[in-house]
Protein backbone atom coordinates (compact mmCIF):
# COMPACT_ATOMS: atom_id res chain seq x y z
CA UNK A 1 -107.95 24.97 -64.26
CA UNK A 2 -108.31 21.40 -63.28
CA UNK A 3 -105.57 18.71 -64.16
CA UNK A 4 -107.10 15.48 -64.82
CA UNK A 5 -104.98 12.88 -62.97
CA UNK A 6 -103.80 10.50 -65.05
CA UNK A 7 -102.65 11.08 -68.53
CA UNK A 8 -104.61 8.24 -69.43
CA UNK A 9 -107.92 10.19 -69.02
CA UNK A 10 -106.49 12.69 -71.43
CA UNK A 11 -106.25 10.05 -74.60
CA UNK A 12 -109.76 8.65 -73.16
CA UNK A 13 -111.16 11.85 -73.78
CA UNK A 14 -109.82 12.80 -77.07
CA UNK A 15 -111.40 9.45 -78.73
CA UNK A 16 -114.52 9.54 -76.68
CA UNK A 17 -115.44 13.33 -77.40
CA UNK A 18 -115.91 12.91 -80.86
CA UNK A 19 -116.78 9.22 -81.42
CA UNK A 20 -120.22 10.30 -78.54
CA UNK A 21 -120.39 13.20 -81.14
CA UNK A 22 -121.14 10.74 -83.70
CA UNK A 23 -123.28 8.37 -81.83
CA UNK A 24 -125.57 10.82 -80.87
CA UNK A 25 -125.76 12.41 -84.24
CA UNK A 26 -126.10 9.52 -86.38
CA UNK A 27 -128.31 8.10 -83.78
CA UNK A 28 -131.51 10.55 -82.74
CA UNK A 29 -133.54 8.43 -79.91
CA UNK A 30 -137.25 9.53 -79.90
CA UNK A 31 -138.19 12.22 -77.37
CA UNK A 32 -139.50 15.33 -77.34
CA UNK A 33 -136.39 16.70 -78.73
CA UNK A 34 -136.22 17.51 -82.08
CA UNK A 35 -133.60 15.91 -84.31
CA UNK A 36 -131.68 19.26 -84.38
CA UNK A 37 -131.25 19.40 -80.60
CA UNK A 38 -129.51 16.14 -80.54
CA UNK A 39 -126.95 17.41 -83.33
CA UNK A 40 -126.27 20.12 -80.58
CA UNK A 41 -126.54 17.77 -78.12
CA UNK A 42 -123.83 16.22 -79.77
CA UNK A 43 -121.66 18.99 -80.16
CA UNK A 44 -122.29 19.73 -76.56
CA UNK A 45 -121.67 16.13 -75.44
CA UNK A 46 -118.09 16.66 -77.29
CA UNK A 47 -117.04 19.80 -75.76
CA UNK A 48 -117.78 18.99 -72.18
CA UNK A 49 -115.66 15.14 -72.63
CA UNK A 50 -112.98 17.81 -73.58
CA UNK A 51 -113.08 20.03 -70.99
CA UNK A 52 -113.69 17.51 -68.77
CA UNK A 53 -111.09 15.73 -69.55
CA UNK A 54 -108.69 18.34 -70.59
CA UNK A 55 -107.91 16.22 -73.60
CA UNK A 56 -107.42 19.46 -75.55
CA UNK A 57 -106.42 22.87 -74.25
CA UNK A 58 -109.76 24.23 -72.50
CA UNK A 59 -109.88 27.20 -75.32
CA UNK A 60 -109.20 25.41 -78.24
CA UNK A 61 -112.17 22.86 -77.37
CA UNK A 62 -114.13 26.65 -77.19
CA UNK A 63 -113.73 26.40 -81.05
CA UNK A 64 -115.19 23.74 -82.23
CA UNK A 65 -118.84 25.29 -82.64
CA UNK A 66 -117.44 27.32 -85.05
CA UNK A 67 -116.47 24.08 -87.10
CA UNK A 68 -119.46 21.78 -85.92
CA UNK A 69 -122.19 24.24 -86.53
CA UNK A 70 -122.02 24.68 -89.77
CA UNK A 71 -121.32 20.93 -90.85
CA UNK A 72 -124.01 20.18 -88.44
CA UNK A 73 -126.77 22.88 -90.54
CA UNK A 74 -127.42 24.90 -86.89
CA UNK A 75 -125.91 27.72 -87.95
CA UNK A 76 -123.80 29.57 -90.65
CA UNK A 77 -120.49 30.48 -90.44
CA UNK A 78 -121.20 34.08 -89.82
CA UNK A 79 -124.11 33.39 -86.74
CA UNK A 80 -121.55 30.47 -85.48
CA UNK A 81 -118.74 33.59 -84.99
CA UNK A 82 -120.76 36.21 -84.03
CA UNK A 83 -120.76 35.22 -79.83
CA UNK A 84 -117.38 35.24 -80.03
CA UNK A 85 -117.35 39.13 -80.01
CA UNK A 86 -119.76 39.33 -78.06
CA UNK A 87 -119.98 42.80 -76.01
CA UNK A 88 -119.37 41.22 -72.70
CA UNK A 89 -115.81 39.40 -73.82
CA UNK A 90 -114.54 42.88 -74.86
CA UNK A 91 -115.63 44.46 -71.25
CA UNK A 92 -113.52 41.36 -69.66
CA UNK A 93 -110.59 42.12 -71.96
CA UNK A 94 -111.18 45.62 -71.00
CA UNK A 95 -110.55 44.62 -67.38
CA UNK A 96 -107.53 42.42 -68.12
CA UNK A 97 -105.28 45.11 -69.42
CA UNK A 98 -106.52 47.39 -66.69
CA UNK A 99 -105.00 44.59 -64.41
CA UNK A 100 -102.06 44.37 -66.48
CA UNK A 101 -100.86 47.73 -66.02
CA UNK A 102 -101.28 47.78 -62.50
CA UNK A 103 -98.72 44.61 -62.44
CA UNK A 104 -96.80 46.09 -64.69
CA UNK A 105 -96.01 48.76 -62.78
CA UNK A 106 -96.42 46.68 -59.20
CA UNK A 107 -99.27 49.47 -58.32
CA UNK A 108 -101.35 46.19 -56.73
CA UNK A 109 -98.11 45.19 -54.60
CA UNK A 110 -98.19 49.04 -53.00
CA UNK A 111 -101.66 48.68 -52.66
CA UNK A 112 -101.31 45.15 -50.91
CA UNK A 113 -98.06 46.18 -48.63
CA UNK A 114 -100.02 49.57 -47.08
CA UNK A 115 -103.58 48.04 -46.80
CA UNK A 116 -101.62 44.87 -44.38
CA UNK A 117 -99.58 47.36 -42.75
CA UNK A 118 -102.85 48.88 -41.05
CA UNK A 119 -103.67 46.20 -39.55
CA UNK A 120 -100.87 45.95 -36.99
CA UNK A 121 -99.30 43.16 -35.23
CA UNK A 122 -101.71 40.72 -33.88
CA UNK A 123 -101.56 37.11 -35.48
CA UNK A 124 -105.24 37.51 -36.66
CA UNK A 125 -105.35 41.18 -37.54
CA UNK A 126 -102.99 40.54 -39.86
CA UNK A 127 -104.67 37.32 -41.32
CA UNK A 128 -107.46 39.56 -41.54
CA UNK A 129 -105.35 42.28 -43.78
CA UNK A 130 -104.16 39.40 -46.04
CA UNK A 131 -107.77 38.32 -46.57
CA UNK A 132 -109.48 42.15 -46.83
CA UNK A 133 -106.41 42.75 -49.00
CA UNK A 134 -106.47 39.76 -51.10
CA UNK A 135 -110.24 40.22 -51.77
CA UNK A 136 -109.77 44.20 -53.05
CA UNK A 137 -106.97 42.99 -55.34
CA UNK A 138 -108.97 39.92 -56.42
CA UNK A 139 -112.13 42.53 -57.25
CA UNK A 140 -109.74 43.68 -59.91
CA UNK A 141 -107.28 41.44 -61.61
CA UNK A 142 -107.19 37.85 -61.69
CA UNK A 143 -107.45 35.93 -58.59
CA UNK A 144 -104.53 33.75 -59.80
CA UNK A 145 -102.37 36.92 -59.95
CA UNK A 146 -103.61 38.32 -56.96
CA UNK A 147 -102.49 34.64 -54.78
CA UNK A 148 -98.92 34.79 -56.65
CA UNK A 149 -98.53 37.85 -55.56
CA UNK A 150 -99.77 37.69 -52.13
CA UNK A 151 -98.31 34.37 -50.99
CA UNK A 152 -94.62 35.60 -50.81
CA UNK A 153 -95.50 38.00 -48.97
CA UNK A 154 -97.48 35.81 -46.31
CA UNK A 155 -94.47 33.32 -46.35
CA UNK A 156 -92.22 36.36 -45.20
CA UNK A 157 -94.41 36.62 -42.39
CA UNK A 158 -94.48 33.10 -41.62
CA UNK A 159 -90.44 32.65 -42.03
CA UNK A 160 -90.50 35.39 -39.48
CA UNK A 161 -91.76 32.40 -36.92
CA UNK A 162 -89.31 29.76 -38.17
CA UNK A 163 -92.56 27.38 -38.99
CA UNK A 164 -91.93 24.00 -40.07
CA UNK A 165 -93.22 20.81 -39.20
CA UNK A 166 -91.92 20.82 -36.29
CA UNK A 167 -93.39 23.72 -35.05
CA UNK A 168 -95.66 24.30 -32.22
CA UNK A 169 -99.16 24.22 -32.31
CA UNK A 170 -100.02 27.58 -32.53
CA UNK A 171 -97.29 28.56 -35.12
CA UNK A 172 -98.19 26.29 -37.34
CA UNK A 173 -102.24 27.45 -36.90
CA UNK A 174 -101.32 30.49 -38.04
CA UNK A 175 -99.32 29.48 -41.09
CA UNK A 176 -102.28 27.29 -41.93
CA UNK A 177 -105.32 30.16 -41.56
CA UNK A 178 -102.81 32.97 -43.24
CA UNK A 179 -102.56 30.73 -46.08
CA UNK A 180 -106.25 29.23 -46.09
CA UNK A 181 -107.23 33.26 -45.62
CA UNK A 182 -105.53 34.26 -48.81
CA UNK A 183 -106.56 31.36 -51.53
CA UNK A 184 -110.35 31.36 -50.09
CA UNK A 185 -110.20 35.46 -50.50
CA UNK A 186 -108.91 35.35 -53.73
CA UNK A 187 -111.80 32.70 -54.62
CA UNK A 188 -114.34 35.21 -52.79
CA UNK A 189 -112.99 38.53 -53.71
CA UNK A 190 -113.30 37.70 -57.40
CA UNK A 191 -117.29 37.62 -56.81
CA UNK A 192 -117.66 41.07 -56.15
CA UNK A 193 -117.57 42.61 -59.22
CA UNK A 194 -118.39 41.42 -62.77
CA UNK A 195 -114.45 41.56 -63.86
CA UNK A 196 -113.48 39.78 -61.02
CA UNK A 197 -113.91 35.98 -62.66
CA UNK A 198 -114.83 34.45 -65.34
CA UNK A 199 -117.98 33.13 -64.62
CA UNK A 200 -119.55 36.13 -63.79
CA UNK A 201 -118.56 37.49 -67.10
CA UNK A 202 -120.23 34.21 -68.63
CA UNK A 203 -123.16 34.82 -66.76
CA UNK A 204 -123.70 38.89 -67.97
CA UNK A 205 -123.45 37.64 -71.18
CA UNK A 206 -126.12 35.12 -71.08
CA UNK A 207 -128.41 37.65 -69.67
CA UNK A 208 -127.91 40.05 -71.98
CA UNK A 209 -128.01 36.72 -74.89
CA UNK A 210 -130.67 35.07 -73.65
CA UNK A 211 -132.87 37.21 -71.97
CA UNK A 212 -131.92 40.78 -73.20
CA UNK A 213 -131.33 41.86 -69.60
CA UNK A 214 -128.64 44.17 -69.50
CA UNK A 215 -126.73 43.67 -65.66
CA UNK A 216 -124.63 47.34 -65.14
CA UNK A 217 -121.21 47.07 -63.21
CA UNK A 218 -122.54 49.18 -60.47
CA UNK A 219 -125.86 47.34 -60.05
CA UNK A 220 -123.95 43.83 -59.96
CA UNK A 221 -121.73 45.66 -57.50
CA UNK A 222 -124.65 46.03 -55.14
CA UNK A 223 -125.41 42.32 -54.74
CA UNK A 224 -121.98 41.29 -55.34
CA UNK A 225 -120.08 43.51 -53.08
CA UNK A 226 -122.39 42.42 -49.63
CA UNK A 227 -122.42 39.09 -50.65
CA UNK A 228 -118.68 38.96 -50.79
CA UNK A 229 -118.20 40.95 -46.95
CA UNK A 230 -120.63 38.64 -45.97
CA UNK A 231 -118.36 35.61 -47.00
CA UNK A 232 -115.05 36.73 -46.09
CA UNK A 233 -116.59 37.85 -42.85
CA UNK A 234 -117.94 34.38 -42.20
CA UNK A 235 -114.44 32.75 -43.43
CA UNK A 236 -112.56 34.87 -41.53
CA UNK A 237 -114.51 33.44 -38.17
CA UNK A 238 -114.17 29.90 -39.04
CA UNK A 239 -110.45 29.61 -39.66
CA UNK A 240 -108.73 32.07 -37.02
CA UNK A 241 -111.94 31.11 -34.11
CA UNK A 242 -113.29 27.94 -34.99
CA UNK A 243 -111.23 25.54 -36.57
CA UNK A 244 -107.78 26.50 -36.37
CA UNK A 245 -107.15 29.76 -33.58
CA UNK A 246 -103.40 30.45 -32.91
CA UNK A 247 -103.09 31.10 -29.84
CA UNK A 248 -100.60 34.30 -30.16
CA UNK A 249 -100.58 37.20 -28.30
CA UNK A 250 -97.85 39.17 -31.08
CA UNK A 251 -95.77 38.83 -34.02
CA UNK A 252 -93.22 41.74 -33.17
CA UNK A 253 -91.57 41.63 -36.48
CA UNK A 254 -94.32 41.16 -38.72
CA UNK A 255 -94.52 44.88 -39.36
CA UNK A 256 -91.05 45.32 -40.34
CA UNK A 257 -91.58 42.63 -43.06
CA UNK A 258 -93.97 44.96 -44.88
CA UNK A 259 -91.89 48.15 -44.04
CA UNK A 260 -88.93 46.64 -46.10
CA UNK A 261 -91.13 45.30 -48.95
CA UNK A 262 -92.22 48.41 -49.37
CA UNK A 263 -88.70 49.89 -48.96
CA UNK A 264 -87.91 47.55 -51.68
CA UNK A 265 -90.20 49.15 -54.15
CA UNK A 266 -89.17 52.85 -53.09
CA UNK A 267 -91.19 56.04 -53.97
CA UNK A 268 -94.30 55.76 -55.70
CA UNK A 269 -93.65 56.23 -59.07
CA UNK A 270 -94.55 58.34 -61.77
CA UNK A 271 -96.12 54.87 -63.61
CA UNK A 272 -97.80 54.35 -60.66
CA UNK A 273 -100.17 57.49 -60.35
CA UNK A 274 -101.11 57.53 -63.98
CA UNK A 275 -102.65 54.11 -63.87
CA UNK A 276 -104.05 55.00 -60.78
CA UNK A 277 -105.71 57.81 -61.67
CA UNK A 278 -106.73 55.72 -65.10
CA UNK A 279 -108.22 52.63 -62.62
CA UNK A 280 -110.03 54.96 -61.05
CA UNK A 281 -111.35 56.80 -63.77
CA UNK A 282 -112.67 53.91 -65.02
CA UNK A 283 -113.82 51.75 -62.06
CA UNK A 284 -115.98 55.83 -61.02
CA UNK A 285 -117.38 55.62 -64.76
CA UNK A 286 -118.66 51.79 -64.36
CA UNK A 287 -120.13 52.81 -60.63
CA UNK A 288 -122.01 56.18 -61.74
CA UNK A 289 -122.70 55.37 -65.63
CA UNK A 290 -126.34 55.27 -65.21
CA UNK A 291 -125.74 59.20 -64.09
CA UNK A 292 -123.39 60.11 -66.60
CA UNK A 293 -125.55 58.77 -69.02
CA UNK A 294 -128.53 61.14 -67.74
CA UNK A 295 -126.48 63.66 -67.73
CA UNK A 296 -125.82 64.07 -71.16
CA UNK A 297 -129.32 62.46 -71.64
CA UNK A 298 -127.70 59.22 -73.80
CA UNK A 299 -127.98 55.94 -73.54
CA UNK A 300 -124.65 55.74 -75.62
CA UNK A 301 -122.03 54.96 -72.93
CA UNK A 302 -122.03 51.22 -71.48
CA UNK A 303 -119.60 49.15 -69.56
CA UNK A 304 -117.84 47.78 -72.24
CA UNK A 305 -117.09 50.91 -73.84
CA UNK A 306 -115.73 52.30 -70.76
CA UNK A 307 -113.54 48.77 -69.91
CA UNK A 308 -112.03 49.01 -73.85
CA UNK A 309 -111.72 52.78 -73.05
CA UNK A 310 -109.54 52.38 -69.92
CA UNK A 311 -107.48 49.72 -71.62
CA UNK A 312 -106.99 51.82 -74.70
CA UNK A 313 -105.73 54.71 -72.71
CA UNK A 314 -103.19 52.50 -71.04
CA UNK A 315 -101.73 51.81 -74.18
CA UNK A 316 -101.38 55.68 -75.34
CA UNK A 317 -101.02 57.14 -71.77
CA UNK A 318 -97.36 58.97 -72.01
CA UNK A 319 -94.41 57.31 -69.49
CA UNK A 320 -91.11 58.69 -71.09
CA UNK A 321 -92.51 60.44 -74.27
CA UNK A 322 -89.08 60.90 -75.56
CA UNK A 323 -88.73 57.48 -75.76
CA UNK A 324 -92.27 56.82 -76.94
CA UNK A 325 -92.81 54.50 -74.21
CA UNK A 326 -96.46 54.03 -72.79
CA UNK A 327 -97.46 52.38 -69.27
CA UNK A 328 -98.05 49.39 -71.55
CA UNK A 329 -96.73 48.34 -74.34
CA UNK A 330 -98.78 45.59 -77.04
CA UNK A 331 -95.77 43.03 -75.63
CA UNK A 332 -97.29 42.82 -72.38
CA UNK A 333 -100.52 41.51 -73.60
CA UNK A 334 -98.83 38.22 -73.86
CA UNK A 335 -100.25 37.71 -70.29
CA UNK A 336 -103.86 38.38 -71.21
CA UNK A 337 -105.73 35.19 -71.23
CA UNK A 338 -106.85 35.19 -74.48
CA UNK A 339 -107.73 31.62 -73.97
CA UNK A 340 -110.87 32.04 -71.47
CA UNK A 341 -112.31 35.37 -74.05
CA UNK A 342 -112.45 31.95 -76.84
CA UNK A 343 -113.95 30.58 -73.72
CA UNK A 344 -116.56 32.51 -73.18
CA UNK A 345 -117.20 33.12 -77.36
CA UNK A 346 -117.75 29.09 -77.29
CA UNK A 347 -119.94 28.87 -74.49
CA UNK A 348 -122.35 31.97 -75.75
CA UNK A 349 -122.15 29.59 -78.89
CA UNK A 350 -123.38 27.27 -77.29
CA UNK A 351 -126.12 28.76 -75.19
CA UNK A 352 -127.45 30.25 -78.58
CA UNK A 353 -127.48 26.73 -80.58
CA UNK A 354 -129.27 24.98 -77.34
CA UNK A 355 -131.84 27.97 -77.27
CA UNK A 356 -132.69 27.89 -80.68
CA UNK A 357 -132.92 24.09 -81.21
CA UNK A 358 -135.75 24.53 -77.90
CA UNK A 359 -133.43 22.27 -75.52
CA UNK A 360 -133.61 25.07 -72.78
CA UNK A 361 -137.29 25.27 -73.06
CA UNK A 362 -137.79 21.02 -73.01
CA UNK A 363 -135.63 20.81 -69.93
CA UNK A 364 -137.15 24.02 -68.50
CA UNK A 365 -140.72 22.41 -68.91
CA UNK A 366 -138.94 18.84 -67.57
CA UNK A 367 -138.40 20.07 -64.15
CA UNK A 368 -141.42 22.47 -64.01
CA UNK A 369 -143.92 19.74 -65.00
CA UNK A 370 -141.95 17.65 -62.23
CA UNK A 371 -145.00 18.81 -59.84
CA UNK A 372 -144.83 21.57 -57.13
CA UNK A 373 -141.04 21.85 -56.72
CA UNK A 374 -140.09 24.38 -53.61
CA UNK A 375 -138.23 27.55 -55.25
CA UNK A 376 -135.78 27.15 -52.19
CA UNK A 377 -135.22 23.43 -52.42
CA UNK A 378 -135.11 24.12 -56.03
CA UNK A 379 -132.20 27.10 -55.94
CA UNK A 380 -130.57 25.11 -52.78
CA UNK A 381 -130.35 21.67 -55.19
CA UNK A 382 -129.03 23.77 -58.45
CA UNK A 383 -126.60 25.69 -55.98
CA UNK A 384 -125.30 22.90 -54.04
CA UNK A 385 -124.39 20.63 -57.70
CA UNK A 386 -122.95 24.04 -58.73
CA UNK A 387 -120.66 23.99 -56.18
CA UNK A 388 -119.81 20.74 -55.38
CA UNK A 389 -119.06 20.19 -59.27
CA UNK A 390 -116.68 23.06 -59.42
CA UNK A 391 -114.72 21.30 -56.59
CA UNK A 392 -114.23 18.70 -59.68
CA UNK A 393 -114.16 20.52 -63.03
CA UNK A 394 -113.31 24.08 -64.51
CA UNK A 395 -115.89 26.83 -63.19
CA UNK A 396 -115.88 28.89 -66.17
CA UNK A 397 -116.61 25.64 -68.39
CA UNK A 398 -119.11 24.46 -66.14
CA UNK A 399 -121.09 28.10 -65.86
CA UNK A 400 -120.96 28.15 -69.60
CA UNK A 401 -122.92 24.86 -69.64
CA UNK A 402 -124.86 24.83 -66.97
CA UNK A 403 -126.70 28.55 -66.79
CA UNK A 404 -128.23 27.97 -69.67
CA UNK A 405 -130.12 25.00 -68.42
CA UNK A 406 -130.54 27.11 -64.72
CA UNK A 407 -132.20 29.93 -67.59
CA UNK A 408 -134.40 27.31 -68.82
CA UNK A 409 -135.93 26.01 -65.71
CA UNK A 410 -137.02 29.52 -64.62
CA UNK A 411 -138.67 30.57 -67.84
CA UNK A 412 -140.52 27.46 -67.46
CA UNK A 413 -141.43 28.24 -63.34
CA UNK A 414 -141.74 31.65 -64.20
CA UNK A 415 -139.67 32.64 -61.49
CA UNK A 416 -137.38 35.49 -61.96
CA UNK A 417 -133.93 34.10 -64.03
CA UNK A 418 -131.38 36.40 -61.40
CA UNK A 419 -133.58 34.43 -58.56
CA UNK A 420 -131.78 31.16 -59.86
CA UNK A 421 -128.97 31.97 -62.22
CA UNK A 422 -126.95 34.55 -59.76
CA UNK A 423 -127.12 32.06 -57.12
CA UNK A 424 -125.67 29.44 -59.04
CA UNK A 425 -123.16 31.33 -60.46
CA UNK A 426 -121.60 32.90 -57.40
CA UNK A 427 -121.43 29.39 -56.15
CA UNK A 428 -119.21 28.26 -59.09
CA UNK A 429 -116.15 30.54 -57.71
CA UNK A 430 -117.29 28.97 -53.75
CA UNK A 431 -114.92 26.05 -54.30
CA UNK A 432 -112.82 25.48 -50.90
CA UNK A 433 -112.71 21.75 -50.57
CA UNK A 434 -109.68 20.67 -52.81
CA UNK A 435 -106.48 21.84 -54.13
CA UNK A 436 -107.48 20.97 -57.53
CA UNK A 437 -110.53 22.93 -57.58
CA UNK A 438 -109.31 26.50 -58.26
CA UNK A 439 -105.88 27.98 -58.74
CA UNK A 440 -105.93 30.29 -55.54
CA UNK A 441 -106.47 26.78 -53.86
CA UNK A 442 -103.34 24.93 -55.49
CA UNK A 443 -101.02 27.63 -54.95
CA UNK A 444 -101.50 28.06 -51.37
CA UNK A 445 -101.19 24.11 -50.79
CA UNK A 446 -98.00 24.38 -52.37
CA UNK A 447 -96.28 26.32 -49.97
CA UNK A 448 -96.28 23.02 -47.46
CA UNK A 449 -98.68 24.77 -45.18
CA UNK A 450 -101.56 22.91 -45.45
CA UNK A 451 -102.61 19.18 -45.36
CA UNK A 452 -105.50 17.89 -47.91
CA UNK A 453 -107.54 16.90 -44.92
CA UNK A 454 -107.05 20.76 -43.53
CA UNK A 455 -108.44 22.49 -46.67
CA UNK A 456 -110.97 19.68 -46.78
CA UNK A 457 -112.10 20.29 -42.75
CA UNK A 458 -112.70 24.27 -43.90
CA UNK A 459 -113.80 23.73 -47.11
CA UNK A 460 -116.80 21.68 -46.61
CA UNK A 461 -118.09 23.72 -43.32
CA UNK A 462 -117.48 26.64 -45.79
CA UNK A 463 -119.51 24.87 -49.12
CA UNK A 464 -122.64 24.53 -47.05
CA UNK A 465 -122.50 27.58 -45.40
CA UNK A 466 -121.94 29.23 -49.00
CA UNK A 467 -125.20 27.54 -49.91
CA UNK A 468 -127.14 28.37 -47.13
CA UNK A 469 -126.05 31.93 -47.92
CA UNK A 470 -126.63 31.74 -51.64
CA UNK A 471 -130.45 30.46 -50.77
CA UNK A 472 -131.01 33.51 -48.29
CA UNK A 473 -129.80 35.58 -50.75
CA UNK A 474 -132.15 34.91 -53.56
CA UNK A 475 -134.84 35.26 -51.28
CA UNK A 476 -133.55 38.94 -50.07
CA UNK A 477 -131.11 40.83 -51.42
CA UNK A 478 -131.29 39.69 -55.14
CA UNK A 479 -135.35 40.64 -55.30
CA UNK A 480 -134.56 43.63 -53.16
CA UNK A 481 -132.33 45.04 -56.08
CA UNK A 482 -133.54 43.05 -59.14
């Protein structure tokens, strides 16, 4: 998440949150909105001064509709709760202990190590592996996880060259695009599937909230999955032949880097294949549960279910039954992010408070009523402040804000909501200007690779393309499967 940068805006925040919350409720100005959409207008006002401003952890600001709405009269206790187990949060926390066990066991550093050992010893082959690699692991587990992991292993090839700053040219090119390759993978790879980031979780919920529009891992996969080739594809071009190409004919050691990494972890073990064969299970029922469900002529099974199933079975899956010990233990969920699942209860909160109080619909009818608005400049204009937003602020908080409103304005146009809202929400993980503007980002620039002004050279070729992309996409793919 973003750090604001100066403690100072942290102690602005924390008085200004609630003291606009009680301007704006003790004070209604005279609009179209009733006086109950300004009280969540108030609450709203509060929570995004926190999260902007980080003056309270980004989760613990995700509570306060369950205080606020009831003192406010927009809810009850028991409606003001009820998002926060909502279906789609237990399919995420589904997915986060079947990443969990694969780290446990280091199943995703096996997987990492053999997929860049394929792809040889040419300087951009193997920036190629890191990204292709770094985008499978990224479909699956947290794309912070996936750049810890991957980044030592890049550095080992980079040490390899002796790179510093005194490098040549060409050395240090390479150091720069392998570590470029992996942060803007993770960022991509995470789009593919609907457990691959936050905001896409945020954004199946509000489908399924707002619009009762159920969006199946395997049908998300079809849009996601292309789109995310697409990008890495087009990334891959820009750093290794555009911007910054190396110049090397051969890294002759690279390959024994990987060889004793993988040394290093030794036989694949026992821990290994069972979560394996549980990962795949799982990710095979989310693809073909449409079938299964035909099958058996139900309607029963969904993709939570199966995400809560996996998870459960990693908890009662035999490793050393003598010992009663499982491939995970309860322990281990200490690394589950129980902070962005509060997240996303807040933010379906939220949405449900600014849909009932008609705010959606005013702001919906705002912008449609704003005469005959282009649906491209229209998706291109919600994109692009999507993206260049998340350069500044947390993605997941902003999707949980801003969908909503992207919800509204399409009801309004009548335009299909995936037309608008899939767009913008892919764009919210399409951040590639700034260190600060996702994880993957700030742990690359760490390593002393990169300059600011490098990641920002890439990263704003790569935010327009991105929307560019996003447009043609909501005028193809997205209506081809939706």
């Amino acid at each position: 998440m973003k750090q604001p940068e100066f403690h100072g805006a942290k102690i602005f925040g924390l008085v200004a949150g609630p003291a606009l919350f009680a301007l704006l409720t003790l004070w209604s100005p005279s609009s179209s909105l009733s006086p109950e959409a300004w009280k969540v207008i108030a609450v709203a006002a509060w929570m995004v001064v926190w999260w902007i401003t980080e003056a309270a952890p980004i989760a613990v600001t995700a509570l306060l509709p369950i205080v606020l709405f009831p003192l406010t009269g927009i809810f009850t206790v028991d409606e003001a709760t009820a998002p926060y187990a909502n279906k789609i949060i237990f399919l995420f926390m589904g997915g986060f202990m079947l990443g969990l066990a694969m780290e446990r066991h280091n199943l995703h550093k096996r997987i990492a190590l053999n997929l860049i050992r394929l792809t040889g010893t040419n300087p951009n082959g193997i920036i190629l592996g890191f990204m292709l690699t770094t985008a499978f692991i990224s479909m699956w587990i947290s794309n912070t996880a996936t750049t810890v992991m991957m980044l030592p292993i890049g550095l080992s090839i980079i040490n390899l060259l002796g790179i510093d700053q005194a490098s040549e040219k060409g050395k240090k090119r390479f150091a720069l695009s392998l570590m470029l390759g992996i942060a803007y993978s993770a960022n991509i790879g995470g789009t593919a599937t609907i457990i691959g980031t936050p905001p896409n979780v945020a954004w199946v919920g509000f489908m399924s909230d707002m619009l009762n529009t159920e969006v199946t891992f395997a049908k998300y996969l079809s849009v996601g999955l292309p789109i995310c080739l697409i990008m890495l594809g087009i990334t891959y071009f820009l750093i290794t032949k555009v911007l910054y190409p190396s110049g090397i004919a051969k890294l002759s050691d690279s390959a024994q880097v990987i060889e004793d990494q993988l040394a290093e972890l030794g036989e694949i073990s026992k821990a290994e294949k069972r979560v394996a064969v549980i990962f795949v299970a799982t990710a095979l029922a989310w693809i073909l549960r449409g079938s299964i469900n035909n099958w058996f002529d139900t309607n029963l099974l969904n993709d939570s279910i199966i995400a809560i199933a996996g998870g459960i079975l990693m908890f009662i899956t035999p490793l050393e039954i003598k010992k009663t010990k499982f491939l995970l233990e309860w322990e281990y969920t200490s690394k589950l992010p129980w902070g962005i699942l509060l997240l996303f209860g807040g933010g379906l909160t939220l949405a449900k408070a600014m849909e009932k109080s008609n705010i959606v619909q005013v702001v919906g009818e705002t912008i449609a009523g704003n005469g005959d608005i282009s649906p491209i400049l229209l998706i291109a204009g919600l994109t692009a402040f999507m993206l260049f937003m998340t350069e500044l602020m947390s993605n997941v908080a902003l999707t949980v804000i801003f969908v909503p409103v992207v919800i509204g304005i399409s009801v309004s146009l009548n335009v299909n909501p995936m037309y608008l809202t899939m767009p913008v929400t892919l764009a919210a993980s399409y951040a590639f200007m700034m260190p600060i503007s996702t994880p993957p980002n700030a742990i690359v620039f760490s390593s002393g690779m990169i300059r600011i002004k490098d990641m920002m050279r890439a990263g704003i070729l790569l935010n327009i393309i991105a929307i560019i992309l996003l447009v043609i996409l909501s005028q193809t793919l997205i209506p081809a499967i939706y």
